[in-house]
C-alpha atoms as a PDB file:
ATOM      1  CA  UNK A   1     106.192  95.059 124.165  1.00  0.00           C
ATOM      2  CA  UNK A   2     108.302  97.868 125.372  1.00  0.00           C
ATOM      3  CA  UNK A   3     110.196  99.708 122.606  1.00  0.00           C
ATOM      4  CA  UNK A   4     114.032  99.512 122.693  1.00  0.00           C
ATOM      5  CA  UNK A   5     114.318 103.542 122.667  1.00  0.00           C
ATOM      6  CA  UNK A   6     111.993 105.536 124.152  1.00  0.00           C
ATOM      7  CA  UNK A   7     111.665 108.634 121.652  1.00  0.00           C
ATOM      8  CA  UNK A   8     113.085 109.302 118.525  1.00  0.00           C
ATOM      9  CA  UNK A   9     116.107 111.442 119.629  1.00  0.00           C
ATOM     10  CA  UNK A  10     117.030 108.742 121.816  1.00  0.00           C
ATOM     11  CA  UNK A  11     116.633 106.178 118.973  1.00  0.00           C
ATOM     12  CA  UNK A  12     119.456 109.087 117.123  1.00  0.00           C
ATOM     13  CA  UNK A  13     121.128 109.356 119.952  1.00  0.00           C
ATOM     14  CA  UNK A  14     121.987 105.409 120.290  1.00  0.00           C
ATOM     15  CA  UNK A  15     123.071 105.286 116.573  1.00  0.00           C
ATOM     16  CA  UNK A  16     126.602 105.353 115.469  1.00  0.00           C
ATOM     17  CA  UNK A  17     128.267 108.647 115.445  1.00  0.00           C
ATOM     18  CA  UNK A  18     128.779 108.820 111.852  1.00  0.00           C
ATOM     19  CA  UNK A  19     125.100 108.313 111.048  1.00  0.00           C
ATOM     20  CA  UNK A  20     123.435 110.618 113.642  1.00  0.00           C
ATOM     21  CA  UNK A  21     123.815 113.670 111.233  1.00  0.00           C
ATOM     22  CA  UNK A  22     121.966 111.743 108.596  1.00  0.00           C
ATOM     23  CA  UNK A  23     119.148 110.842 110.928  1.00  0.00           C
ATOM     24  CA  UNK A  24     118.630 114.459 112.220  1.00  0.00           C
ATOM     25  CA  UNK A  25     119.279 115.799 108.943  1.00  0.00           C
ATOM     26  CA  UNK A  26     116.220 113.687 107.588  1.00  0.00           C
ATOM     27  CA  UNK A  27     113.541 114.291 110.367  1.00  0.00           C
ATOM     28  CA  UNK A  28     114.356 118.029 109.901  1.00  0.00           C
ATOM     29  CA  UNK A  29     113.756 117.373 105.605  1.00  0.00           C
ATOM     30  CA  UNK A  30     110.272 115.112 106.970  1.00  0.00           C
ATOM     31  CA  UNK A  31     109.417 117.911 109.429  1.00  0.00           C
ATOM     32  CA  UNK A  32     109.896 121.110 106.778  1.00  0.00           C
ATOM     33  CA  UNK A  33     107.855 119.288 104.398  1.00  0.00           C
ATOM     34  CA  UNK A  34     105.227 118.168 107.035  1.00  0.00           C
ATOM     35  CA  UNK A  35     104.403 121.179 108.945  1.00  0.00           C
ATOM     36  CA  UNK A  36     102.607 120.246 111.834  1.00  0.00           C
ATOM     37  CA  UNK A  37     103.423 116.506 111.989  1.00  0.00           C
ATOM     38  CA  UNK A  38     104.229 114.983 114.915  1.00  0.00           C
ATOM     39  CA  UNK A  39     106.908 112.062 115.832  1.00  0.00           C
ATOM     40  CA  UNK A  40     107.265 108.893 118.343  1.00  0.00           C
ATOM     41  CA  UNK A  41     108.693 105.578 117.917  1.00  0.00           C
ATOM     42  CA  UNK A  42     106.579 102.514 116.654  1.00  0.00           C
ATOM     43  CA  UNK A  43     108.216  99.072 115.361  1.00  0.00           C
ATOM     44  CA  UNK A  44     111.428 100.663 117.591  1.00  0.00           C
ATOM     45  CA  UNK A  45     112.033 103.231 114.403  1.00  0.00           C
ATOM     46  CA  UNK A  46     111.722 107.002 114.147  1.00  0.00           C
ATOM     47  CA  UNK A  47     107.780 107.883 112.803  1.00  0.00           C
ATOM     48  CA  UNK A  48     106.470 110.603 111.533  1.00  0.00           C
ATOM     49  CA  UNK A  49     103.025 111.109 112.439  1.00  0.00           C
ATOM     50  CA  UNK A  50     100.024 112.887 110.606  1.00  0.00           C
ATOM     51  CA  UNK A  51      97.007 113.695 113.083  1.00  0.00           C
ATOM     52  CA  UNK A  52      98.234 111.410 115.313  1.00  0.00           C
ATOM     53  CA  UNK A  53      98.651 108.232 112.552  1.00  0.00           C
ATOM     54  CA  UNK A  54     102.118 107.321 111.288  1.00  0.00           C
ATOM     55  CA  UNK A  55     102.733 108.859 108.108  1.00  0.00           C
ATOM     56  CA  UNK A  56     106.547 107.555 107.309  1.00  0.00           C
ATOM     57  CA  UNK A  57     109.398 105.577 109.110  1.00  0.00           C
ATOM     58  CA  UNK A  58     112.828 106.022 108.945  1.00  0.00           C
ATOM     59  CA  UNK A  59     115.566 103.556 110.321  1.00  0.00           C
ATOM     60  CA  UNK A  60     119.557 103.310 110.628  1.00  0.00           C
ATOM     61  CA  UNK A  61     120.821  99.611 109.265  1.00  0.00           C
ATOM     62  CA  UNK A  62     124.685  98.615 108.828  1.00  0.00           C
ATOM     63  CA  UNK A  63     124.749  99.944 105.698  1.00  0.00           C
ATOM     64  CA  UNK A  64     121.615 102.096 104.378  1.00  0.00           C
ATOM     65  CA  UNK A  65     119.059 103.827 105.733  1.00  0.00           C
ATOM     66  CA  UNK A  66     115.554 102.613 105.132  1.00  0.00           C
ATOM     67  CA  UNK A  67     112.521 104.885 104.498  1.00  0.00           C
ATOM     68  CA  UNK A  68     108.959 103.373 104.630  1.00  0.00           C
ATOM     69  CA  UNK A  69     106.230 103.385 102.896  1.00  0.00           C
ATOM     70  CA  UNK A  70     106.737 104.875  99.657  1.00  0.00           C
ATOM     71  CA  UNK A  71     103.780 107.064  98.136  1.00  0.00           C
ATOM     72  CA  UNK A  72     101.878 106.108  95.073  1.00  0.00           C
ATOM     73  CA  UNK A  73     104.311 107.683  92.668  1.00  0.00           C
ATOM     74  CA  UNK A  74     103.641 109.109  89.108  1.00  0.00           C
ATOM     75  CA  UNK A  75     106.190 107.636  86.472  1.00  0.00           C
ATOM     76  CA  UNK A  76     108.880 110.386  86.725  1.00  0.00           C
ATOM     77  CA  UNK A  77     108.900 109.710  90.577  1.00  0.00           C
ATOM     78  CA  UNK A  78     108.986 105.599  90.198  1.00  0.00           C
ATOM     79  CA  UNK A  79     111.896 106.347  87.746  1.00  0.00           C
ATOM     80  CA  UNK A  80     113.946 108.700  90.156  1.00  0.00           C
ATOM     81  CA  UNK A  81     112.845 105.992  93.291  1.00  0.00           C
ATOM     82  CA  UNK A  82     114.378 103.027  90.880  1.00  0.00           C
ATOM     83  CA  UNK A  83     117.674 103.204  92.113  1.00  0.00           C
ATOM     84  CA  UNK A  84     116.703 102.970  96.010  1.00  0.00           C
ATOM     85  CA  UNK A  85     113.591 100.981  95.824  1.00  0.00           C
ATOM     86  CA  UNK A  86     113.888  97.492  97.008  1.00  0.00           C
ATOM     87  CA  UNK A  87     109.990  96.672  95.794  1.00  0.00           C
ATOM     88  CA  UNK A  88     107.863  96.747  98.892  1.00  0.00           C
ATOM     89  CA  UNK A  89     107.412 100.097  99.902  1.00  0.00           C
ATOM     90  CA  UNK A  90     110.455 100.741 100.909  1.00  0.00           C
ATOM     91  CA  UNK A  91     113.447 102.899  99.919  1.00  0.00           C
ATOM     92  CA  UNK A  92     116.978 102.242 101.226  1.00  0.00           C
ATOM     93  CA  UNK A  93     119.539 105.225 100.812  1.00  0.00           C
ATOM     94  CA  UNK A  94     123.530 103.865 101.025  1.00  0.00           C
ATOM     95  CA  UNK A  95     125.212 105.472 103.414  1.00  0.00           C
ATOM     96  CA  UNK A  96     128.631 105.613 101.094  1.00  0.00           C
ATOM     97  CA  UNK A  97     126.538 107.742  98.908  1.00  0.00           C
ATOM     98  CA  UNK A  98     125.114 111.306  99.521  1.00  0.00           C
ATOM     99  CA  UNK A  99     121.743 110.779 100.470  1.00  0.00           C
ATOM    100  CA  UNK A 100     118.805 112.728  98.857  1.00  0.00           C
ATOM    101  CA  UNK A 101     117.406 114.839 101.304  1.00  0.00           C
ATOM    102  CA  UNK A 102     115.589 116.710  99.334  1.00  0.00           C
ATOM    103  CA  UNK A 103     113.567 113.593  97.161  1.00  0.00           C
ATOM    104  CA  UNK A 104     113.026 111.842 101.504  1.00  0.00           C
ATOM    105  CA  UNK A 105     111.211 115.715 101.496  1.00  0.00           C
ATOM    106  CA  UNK A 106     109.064 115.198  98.179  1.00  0.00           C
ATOM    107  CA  UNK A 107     108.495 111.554  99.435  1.00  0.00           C
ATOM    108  CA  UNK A 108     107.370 112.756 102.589  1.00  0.00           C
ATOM    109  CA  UNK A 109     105.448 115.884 101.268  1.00  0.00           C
ATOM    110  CA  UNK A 110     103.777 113.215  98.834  1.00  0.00           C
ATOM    111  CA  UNK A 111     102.288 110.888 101.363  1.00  0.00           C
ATOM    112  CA  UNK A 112     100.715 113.973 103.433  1.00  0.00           C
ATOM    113  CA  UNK A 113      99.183 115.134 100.413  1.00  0.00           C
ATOM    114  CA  UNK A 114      97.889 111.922  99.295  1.00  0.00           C
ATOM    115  CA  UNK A 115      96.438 111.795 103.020  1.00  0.00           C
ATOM    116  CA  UNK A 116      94.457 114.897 101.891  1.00  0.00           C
ATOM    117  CA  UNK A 117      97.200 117.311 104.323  1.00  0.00           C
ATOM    118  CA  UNK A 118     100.768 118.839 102.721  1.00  0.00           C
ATOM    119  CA  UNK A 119     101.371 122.354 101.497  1.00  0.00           C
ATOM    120  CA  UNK A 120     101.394 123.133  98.032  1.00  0.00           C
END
């Protein structure tokens, strides 16, 4: 099955006007905390790859945007994730609320490093 946008910018590119600044803004956070990772689209969302495997997804909905998975977090993490975390490995972050760039960084920064890559 063909995906519905072709590469991530055009997957940003297609998304409301209001939200495209969050989008970028978050693959730049993904990208500083992952050097070296890579990017296409897979289930028609923005991925961040990690030698060539998917690492994290990110998606515009109506009203959040979703983040998936979520790492294996240590109890100060789970606590700070509480608010966003809808239970299965995902995190949605409101769009009438600032969104945490910098914790989508630590999230993303977390799964590398629990892949055995991430800078410390």
């Amino acid at each position: 099955m063909a995906e519905k946008h072709p590469t991530v910018q055009a997957y940003i590119d297609a998304a409301p006007l209001t939200v495209q600044p969050v989008l970028e803004h978050i693959r730049t956070v993904i990208h500083a905390a992952v050097p070296g990772a890579g990017e296409r689209i897979s289930y028609d969302m923005p991925t961040i790859t990690l030698d060539g495997t998917a690492l994290v997804h990110f998606a515009a909905w109506k009203h959040h945007i979703g983040l998936y998975p979520l790492p294996a977090a240590d109890e100060a993490l789970t606590a700070e994730l509480r608010p966003y975390n809808t239970g299965k490995g995902t995190a949605r972050f409101p769009l009438d609320r600032p969104v945490p760039y910098e914790l989508i960084g630590r999230l993303a920064h977390l799964l590398a490093a629990q892949r055995g890559r991430g800078r410390d």
